[in-house]
PDB file of N, CA and C in Angstrom:
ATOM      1  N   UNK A   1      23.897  -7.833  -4.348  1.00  0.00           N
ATOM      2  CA  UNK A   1      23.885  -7.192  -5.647  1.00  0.00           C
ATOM      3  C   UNK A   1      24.910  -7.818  -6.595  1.00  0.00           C
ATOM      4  N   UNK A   2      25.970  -8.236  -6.126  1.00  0.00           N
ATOM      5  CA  UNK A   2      27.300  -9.092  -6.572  1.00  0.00           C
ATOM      6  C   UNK A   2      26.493 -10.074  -7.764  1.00  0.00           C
ATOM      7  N   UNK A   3      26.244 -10.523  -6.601  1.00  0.00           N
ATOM      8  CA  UNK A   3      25.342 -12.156  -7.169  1.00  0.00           C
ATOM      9  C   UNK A   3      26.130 -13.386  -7.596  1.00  0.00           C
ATOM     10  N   UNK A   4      27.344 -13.631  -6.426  1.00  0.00           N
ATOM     11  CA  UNK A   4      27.900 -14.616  -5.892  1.00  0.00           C
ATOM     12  C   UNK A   4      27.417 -16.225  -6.311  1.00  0.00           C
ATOM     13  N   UNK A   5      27.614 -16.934  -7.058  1.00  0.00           N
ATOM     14  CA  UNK A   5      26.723 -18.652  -7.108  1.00  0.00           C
ATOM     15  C   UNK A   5      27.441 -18.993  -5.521  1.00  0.00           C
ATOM     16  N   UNK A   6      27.304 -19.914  -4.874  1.00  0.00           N
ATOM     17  CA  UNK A   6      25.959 -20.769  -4.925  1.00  0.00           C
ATOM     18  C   UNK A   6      24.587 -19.507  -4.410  1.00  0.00           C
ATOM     19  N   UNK A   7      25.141 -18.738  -4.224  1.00  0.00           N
ATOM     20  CA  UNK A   7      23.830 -17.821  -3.501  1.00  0.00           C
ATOM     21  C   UNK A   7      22.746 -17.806  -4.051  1.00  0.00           C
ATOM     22  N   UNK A   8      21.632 -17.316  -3.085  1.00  0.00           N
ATOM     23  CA  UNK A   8      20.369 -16.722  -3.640  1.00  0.00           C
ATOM     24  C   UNK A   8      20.434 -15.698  -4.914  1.00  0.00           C
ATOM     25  N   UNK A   9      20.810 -14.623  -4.241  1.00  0.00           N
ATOM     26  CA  UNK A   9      21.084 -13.871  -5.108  1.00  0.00           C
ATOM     27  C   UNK A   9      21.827 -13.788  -6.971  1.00  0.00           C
ATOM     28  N   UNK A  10      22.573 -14.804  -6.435  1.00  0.00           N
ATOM     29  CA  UNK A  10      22.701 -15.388  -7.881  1.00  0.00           C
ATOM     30  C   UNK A  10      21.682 -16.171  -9.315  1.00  0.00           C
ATOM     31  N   UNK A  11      21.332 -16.744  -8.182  1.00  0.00           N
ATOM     32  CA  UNK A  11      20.043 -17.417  -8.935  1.00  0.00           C
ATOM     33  C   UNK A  11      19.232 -16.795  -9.587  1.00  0.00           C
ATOM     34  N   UNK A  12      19.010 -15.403  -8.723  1.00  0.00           N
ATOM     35  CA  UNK A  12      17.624 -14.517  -8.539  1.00  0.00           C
ATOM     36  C   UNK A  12      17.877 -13.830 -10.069  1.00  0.00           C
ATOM     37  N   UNK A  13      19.098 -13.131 -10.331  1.00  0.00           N
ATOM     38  CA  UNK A  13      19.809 -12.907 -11.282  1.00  0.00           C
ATOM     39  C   UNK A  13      19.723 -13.418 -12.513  1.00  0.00           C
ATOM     40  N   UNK A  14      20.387 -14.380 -12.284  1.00  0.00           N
ATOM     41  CA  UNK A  14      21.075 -15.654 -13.359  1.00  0.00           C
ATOM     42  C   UNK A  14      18.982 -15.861 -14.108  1.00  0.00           C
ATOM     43  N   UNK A  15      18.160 -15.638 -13.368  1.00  0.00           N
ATOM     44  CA  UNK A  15      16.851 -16.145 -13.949  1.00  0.00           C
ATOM     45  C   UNK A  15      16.147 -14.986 -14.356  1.00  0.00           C
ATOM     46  N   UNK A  16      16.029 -13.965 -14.231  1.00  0.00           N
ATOM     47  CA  UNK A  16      15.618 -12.491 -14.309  1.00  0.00           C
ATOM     48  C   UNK A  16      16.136 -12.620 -15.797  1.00  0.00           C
ATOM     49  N   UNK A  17      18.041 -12.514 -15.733  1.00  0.00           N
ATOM     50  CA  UNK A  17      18.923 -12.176 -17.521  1.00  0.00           C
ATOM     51  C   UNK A  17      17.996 -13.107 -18.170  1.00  0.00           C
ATOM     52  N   UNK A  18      17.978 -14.615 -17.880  1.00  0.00           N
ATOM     53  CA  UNK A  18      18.075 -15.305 -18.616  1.00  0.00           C
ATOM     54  C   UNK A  18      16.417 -15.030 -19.232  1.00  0.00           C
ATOM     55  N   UNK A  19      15.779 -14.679 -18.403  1.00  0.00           N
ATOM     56  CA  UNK A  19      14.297 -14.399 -19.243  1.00  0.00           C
ATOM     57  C   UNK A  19      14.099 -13.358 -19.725  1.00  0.00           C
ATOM     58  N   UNK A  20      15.303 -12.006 -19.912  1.00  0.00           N
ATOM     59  CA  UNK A  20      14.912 -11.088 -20.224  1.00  0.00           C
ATOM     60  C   UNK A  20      15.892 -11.712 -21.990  1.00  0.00           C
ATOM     61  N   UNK A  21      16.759 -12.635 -21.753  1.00  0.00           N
ATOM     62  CA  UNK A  21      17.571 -13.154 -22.904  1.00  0.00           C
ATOM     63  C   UNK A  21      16.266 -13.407 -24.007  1.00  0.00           C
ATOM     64  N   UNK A  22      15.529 -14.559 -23.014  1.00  0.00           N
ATOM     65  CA  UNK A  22      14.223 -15.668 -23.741  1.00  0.00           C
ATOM     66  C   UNK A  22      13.498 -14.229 -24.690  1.00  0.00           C
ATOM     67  N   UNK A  23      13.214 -12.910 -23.847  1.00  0.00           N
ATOM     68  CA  UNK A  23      12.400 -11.896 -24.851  1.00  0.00           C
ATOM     69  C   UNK A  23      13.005 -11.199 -25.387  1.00  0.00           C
ATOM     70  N   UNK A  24      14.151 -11.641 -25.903  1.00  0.00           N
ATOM     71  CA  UNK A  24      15.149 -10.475 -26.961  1.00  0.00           C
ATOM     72  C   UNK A  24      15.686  -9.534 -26.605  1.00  0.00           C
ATOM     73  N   UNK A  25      15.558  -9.101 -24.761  1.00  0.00           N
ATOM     74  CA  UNK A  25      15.836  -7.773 -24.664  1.00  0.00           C
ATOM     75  C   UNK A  25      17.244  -8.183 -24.365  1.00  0.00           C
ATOM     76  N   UNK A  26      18.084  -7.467 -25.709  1.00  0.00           N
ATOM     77  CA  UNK A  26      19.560  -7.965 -25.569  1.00  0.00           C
ATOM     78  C   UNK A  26      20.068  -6.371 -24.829  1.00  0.00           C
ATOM     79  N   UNK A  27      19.609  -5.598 -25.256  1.00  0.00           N
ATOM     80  CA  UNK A  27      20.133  -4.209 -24.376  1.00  0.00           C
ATOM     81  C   UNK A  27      20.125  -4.622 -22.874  1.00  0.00           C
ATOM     82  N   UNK A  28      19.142  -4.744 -22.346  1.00  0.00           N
ATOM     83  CA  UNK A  28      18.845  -4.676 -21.200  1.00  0.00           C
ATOM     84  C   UNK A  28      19.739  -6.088 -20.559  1.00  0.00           C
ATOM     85  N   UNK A  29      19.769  -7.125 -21.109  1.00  0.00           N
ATOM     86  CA  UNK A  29      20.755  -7.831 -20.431  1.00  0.00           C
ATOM     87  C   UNK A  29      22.497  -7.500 -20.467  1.00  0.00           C
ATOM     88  N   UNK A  30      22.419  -6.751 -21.557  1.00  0.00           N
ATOM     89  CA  UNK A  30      24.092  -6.586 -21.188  1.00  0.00           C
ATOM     90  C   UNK A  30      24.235  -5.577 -20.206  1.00  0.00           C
ATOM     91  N   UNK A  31      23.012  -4.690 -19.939  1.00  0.00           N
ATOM     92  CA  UNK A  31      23.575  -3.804 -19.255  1.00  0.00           C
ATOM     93  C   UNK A  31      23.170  -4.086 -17.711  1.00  0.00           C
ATOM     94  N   UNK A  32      22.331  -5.170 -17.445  1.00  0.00           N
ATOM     95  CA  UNK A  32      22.511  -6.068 -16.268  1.00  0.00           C
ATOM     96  C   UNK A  32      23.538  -6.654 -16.148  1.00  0.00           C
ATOM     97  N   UNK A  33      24.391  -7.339 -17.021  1.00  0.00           N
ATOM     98  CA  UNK A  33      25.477  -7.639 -16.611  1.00  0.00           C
ATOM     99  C   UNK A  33      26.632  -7.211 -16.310  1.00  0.00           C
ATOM    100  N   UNK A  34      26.365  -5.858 -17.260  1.00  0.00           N
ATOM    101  CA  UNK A  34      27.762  -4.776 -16.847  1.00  0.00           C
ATOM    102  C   UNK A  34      27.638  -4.117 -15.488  1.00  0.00           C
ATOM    103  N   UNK A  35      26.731  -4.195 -15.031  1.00  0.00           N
ATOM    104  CA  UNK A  35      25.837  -3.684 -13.661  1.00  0.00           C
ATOM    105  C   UNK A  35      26.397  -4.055 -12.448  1.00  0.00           C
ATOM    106  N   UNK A  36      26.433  -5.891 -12.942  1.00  0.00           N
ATOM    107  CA  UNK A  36      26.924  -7.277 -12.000  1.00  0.00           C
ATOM    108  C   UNK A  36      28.156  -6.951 -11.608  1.00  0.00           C
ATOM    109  N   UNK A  37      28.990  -6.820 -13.283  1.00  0.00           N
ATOM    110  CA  UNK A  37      30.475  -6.729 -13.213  1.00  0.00           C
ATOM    111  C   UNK A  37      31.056  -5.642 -11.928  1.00  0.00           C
ATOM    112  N   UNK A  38      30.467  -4.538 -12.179  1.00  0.00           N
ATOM    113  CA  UNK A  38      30.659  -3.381 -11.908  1.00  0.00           C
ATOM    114  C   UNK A  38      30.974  -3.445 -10.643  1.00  0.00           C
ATOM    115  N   UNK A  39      29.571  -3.418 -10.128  1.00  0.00           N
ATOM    116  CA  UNK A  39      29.080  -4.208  -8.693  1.00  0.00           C
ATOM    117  C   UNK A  39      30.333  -5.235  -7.532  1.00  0.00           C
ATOM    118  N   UNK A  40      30.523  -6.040  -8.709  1.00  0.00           N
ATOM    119  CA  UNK A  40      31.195  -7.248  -7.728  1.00  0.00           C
ATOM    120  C   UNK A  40      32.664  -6.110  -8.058  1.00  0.00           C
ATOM    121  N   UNK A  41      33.135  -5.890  -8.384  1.00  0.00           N
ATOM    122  CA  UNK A  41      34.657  -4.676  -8.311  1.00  0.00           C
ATOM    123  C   UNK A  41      34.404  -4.262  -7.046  1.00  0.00           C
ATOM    124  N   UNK A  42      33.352  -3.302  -6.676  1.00  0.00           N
ATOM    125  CA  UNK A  42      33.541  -2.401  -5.582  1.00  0.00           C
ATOM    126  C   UNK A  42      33.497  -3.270  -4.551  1.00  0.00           C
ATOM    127  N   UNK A  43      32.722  -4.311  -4.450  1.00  0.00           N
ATOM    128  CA  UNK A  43      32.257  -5.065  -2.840  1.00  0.00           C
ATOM    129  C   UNK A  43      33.390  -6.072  -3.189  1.00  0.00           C
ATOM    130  N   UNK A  44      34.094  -6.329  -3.792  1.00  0.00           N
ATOM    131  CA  UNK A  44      35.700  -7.109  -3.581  1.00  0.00           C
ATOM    132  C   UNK A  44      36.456  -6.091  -3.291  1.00  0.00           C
ATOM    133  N   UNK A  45      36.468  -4.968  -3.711  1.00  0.00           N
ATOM    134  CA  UNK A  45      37.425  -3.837  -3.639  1.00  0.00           C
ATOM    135  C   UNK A  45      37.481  -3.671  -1.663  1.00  0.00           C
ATOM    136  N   UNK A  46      36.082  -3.280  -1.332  1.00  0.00           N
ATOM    137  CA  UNK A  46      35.591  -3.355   0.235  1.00  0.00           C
ATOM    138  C   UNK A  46      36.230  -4.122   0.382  1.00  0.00           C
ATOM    139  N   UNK A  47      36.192  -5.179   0.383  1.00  0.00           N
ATOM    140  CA  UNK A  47      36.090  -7.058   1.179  1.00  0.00           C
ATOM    141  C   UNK A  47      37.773  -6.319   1.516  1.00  0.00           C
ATOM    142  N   UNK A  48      38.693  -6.696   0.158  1.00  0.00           N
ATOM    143  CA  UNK A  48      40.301  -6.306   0.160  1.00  0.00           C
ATOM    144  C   UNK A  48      40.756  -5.026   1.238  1.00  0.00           C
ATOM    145  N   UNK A  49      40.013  -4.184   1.346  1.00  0.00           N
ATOM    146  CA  UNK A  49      40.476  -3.059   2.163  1.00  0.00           C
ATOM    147  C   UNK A  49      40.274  -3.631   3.257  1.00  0.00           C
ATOM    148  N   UNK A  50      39.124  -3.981   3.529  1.00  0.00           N
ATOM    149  CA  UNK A  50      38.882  -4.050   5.366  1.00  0.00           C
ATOM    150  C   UNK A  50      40.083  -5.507   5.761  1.00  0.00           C
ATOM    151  N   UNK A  51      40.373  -6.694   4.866  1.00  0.00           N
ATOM    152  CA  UNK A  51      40.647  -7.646   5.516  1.00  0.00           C
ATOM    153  C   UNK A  51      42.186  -7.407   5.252  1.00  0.00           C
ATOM    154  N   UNK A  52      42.480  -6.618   4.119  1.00  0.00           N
ATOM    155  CA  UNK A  52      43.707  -7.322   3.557  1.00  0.00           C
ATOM    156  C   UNK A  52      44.721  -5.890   4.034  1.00  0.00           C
ATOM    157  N   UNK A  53      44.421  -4.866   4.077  1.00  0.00           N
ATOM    158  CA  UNK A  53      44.867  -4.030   3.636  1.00  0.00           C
ATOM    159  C   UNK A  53      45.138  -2.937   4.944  1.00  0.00           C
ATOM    160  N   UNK A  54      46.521  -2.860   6.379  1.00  0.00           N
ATOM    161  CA  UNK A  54      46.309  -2.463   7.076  1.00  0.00           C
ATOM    162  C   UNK A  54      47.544  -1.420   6.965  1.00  0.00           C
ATOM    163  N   UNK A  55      47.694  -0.023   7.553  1.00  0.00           N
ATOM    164  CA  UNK A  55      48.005   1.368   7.468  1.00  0.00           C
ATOM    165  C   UNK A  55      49.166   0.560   8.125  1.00  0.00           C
ATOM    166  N   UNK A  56      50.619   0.314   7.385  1.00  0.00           N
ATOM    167  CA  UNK A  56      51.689  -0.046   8.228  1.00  0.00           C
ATOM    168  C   UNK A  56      51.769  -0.610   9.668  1.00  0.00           C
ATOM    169  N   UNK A  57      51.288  -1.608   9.524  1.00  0.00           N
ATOM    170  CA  UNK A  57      50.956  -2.614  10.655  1.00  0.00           C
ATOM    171  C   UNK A  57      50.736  -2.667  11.445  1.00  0.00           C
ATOM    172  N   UNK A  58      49.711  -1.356  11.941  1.00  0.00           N
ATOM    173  CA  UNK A  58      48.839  -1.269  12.604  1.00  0.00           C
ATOM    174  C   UNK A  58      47.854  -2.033  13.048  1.00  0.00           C
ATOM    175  N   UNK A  59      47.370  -2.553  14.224  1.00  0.00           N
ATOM    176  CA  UNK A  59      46.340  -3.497  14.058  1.00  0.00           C
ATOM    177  C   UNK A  59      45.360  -2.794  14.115  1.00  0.00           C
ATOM    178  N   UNK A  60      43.792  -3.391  13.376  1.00  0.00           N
ATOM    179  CA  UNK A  60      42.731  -2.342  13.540  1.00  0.00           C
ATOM    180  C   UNK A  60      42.397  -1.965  15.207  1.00  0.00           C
ATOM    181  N   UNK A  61      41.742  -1.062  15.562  1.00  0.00           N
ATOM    182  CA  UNK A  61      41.159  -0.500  16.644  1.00  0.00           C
ATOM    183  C   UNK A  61      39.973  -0.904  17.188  1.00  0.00           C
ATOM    184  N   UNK A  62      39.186  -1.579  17.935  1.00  0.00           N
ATOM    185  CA  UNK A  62      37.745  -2.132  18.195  1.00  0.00           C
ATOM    186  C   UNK A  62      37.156  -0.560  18.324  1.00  0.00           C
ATOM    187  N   UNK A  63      36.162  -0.832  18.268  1.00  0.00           N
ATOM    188  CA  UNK A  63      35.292   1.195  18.942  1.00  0.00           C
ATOM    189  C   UNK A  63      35.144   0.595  20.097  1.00  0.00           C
ATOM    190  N   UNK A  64      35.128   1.743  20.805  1.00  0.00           N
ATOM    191  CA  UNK A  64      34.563   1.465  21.865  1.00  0.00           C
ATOM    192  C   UNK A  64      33.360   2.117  22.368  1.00  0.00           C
ATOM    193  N   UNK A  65      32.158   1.332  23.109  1.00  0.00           N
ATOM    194  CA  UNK A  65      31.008   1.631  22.850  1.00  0.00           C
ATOM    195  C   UNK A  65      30.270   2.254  24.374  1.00  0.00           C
ATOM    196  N   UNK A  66      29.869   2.743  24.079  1.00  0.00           N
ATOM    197  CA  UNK A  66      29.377   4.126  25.328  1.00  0.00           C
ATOM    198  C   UNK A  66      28.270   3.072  25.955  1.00  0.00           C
ATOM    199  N   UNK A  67      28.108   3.246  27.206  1.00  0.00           N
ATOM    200  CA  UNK A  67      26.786   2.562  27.902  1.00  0.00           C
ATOM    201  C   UNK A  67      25.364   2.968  26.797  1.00  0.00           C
ATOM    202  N   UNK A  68      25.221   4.480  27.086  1.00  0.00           N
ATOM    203  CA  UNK A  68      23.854   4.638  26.091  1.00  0.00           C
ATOM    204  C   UNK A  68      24.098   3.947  24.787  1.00  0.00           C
ATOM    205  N   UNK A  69      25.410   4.287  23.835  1.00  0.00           N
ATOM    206  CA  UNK A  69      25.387   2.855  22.707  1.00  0.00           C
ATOM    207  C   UNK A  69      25.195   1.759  22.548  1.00  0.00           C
ATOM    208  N   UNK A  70      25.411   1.152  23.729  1.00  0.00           N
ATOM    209  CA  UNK A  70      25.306  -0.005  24.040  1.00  0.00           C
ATOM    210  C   UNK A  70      23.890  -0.467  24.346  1.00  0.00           C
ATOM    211  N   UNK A  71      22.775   0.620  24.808  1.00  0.00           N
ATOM    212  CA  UNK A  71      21.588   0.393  25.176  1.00  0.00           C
ATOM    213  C   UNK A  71      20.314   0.508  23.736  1.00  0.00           C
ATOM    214  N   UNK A  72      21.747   1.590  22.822  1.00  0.00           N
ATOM    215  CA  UNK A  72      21.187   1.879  21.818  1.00  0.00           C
ATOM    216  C   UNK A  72      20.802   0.490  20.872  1.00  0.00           C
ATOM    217  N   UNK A  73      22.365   0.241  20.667  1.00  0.00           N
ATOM    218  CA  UNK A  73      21.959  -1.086  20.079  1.00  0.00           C
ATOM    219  C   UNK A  73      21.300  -2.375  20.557  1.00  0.00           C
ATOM    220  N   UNK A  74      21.329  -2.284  21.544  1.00  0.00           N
ATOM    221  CA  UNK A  74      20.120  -3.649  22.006  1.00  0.00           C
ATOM    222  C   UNK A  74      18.877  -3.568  22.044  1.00  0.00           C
ATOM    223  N   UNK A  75      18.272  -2.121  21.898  1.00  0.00           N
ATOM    224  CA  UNK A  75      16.762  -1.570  21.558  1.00  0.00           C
ATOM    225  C   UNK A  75      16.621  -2.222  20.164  1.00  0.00           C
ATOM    226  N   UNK A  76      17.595  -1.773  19.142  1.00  0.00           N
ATOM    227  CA  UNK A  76      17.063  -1.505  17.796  1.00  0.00           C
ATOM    228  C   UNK A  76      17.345  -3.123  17.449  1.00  0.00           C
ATOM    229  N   UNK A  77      18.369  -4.176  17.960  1.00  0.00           N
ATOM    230  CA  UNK A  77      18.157  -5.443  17.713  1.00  0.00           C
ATOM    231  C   UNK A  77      16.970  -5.526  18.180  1.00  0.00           C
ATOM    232  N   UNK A  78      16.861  -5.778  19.623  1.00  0.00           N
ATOM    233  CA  UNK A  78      15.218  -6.176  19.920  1.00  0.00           C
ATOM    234  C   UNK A  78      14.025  -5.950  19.217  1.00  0.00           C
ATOM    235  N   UNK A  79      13.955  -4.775  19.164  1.00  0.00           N
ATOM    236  CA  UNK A  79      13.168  -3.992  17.413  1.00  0.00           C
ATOM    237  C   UNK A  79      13.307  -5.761  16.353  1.00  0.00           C
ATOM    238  N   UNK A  80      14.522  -5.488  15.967  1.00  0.00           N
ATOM    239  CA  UNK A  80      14.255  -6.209  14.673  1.00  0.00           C
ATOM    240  C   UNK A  80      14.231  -7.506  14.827  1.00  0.00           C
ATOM    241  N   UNK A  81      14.630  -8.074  15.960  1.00  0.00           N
ATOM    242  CA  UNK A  81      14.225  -9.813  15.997  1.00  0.00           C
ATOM    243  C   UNK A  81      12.607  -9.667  16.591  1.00  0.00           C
ATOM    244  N   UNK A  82      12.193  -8.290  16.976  1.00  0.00           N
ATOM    245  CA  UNK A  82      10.348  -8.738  17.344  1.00  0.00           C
ATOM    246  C   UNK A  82      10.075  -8.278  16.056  1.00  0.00           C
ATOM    247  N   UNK A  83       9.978  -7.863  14.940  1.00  0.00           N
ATOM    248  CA  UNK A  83       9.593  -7.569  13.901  1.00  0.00           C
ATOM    249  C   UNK A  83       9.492  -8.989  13.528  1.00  0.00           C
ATOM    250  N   UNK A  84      10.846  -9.627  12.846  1.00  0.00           N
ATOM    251  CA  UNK A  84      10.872 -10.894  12.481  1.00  0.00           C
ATOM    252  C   UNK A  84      10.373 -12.239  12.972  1.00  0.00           C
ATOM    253  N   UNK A  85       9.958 -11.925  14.592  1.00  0.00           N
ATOM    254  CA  UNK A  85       9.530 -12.925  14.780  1.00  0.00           C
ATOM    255  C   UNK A  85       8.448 -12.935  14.798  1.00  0.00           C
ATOM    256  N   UNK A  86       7.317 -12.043  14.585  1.00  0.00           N
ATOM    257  CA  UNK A  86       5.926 -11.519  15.330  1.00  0.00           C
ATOM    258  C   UNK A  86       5.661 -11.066  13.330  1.00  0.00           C
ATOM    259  N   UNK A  87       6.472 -11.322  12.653  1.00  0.00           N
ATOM    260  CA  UNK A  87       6.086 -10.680  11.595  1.00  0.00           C
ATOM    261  C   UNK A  87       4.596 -11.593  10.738  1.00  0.00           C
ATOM    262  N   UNK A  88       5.028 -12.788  10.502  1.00  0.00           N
ATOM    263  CA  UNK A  88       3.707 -13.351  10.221  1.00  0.00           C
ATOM    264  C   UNK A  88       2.544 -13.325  11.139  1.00  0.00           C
ATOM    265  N   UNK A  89       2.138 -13.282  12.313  1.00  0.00           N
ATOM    266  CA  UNK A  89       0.875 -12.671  13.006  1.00  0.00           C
ATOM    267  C   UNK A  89       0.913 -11.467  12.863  1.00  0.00           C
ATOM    268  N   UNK A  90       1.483 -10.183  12.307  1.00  0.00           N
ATOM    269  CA  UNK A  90       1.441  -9.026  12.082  1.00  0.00           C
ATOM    270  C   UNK A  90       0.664  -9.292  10.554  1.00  0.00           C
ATOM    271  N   UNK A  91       1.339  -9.417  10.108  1.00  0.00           N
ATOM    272  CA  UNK A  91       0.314  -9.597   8.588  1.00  0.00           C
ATOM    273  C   UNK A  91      -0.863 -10.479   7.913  1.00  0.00           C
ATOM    274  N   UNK A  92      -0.729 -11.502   8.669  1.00  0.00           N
ATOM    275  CA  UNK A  92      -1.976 -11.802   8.968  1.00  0.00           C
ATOM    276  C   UNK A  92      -3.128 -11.707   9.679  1.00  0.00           C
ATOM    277  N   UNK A  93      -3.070 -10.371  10.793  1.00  0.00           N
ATOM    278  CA  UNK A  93      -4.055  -9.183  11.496  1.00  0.00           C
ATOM    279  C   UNK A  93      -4.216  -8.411  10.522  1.00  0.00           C
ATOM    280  N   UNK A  94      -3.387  -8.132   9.476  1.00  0.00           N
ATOM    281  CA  UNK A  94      -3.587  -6.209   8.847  1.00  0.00           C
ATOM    282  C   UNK A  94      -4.321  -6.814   7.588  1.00  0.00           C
ATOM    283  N   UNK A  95      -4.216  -8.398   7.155  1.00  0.00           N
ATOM    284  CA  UNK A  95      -5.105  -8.944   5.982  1.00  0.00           C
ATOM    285  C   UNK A  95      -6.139  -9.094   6.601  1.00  0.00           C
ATOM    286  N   UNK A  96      -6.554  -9.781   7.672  1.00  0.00           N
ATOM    287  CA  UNK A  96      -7.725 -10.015   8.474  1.00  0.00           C
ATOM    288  C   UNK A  96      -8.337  -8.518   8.488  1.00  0.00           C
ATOM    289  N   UNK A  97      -8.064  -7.747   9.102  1.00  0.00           N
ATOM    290  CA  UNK A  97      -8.614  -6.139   9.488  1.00  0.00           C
ATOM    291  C   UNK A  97      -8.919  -5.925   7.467  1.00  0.00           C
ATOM    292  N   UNK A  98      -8.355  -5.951   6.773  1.00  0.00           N
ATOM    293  CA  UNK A  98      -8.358  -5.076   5.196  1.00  0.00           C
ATOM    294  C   UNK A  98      -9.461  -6.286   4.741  1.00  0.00           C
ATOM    295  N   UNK A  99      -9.881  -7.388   5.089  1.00  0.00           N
ATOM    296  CA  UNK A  99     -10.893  -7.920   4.467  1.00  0.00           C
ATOM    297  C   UNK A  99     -12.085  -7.869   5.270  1.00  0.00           C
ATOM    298  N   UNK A 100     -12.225  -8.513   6.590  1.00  0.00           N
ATOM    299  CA  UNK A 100     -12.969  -7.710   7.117  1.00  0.00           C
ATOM    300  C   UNK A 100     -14.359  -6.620   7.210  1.00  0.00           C
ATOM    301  N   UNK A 101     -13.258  -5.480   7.238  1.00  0.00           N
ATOM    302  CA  UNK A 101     -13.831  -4.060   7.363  1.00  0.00           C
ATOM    303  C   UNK A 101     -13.298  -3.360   6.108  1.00  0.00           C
ATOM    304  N   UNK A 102     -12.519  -4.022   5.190  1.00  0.00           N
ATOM    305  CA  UNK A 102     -12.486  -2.626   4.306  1.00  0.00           C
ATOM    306  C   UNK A 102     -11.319  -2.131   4.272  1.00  0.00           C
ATOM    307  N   UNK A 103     -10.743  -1.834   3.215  1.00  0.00           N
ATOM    308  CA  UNK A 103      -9.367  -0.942   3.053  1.00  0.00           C
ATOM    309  C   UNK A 103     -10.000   0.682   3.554  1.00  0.00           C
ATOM    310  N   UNK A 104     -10.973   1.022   3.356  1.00  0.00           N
ATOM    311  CA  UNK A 104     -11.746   2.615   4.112  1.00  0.00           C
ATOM    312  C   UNK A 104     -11.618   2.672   5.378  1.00  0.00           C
ATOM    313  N   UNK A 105     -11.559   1.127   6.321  1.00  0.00           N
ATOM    314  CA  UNK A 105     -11.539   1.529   7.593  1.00  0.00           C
ATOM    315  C   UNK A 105     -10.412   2.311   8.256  1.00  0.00           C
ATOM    316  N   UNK A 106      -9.526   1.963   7.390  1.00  0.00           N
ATOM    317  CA  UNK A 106      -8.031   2.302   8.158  1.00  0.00           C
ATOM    318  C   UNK A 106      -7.829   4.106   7.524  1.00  0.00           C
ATOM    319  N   UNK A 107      -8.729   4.344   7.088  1.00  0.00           N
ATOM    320  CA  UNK A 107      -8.701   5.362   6.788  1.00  0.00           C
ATOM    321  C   UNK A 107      -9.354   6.549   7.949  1.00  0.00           C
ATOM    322  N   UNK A 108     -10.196   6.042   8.512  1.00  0.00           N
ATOM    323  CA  UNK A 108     -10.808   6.739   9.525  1.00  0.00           C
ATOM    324  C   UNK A 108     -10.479   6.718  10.513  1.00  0.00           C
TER     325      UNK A 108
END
């Protein structure tokens, strides 16, 4: 949301203002940019607390993670690297099935 250069996200940005510049909408870009500003405060503000900023020299604490947590989180990764990896043959079955048979089929 920052929208950091060299990043994606910057770009994504930086081309959105700049075409909303090209159609006059001068409202709407300043208040994308005050948006930006805003934005990059709090997630530097974050960044500074977690790295910079420790309760009288304390070192932070790791958690420590329960067997079932531990089982927890390796479900819901597994989850999301088979999503990501299986994701293009997933959507190219549910376009296949919607042309097919019909956006009605999936209805029945």
């Amino acid at each position: 949301m920052a929208g950091i250069p060299p990043l994606g996200g910057f770009f994504a940005k930086y081309l959105v203002l700049l075409h909303a510049f090209e159609k006059n909408l001068i409202f709407e870009v300043v208040v994308g940019l005050a948006t930006s500003l805003i934005s990059t405060y709090y997630y530097l503000r974050i960044i500074k607390i977690i790295k910079f900023e420790q309760p009288d020299g304390a070192m932070p604490s790791s958690p420590s993670l329960t067997p079932r947590r531990q089982s927890q989180l390796f479900i819901a990764e597994a989850l999301l690297w088979s999503f990501i990896v299986f994701a293009p043959a997933i959507l190219g079955l549910t376009y296949t099935l919607a042309i097919t048979q019909g956006p009605a089929s999936f209805l029945v």
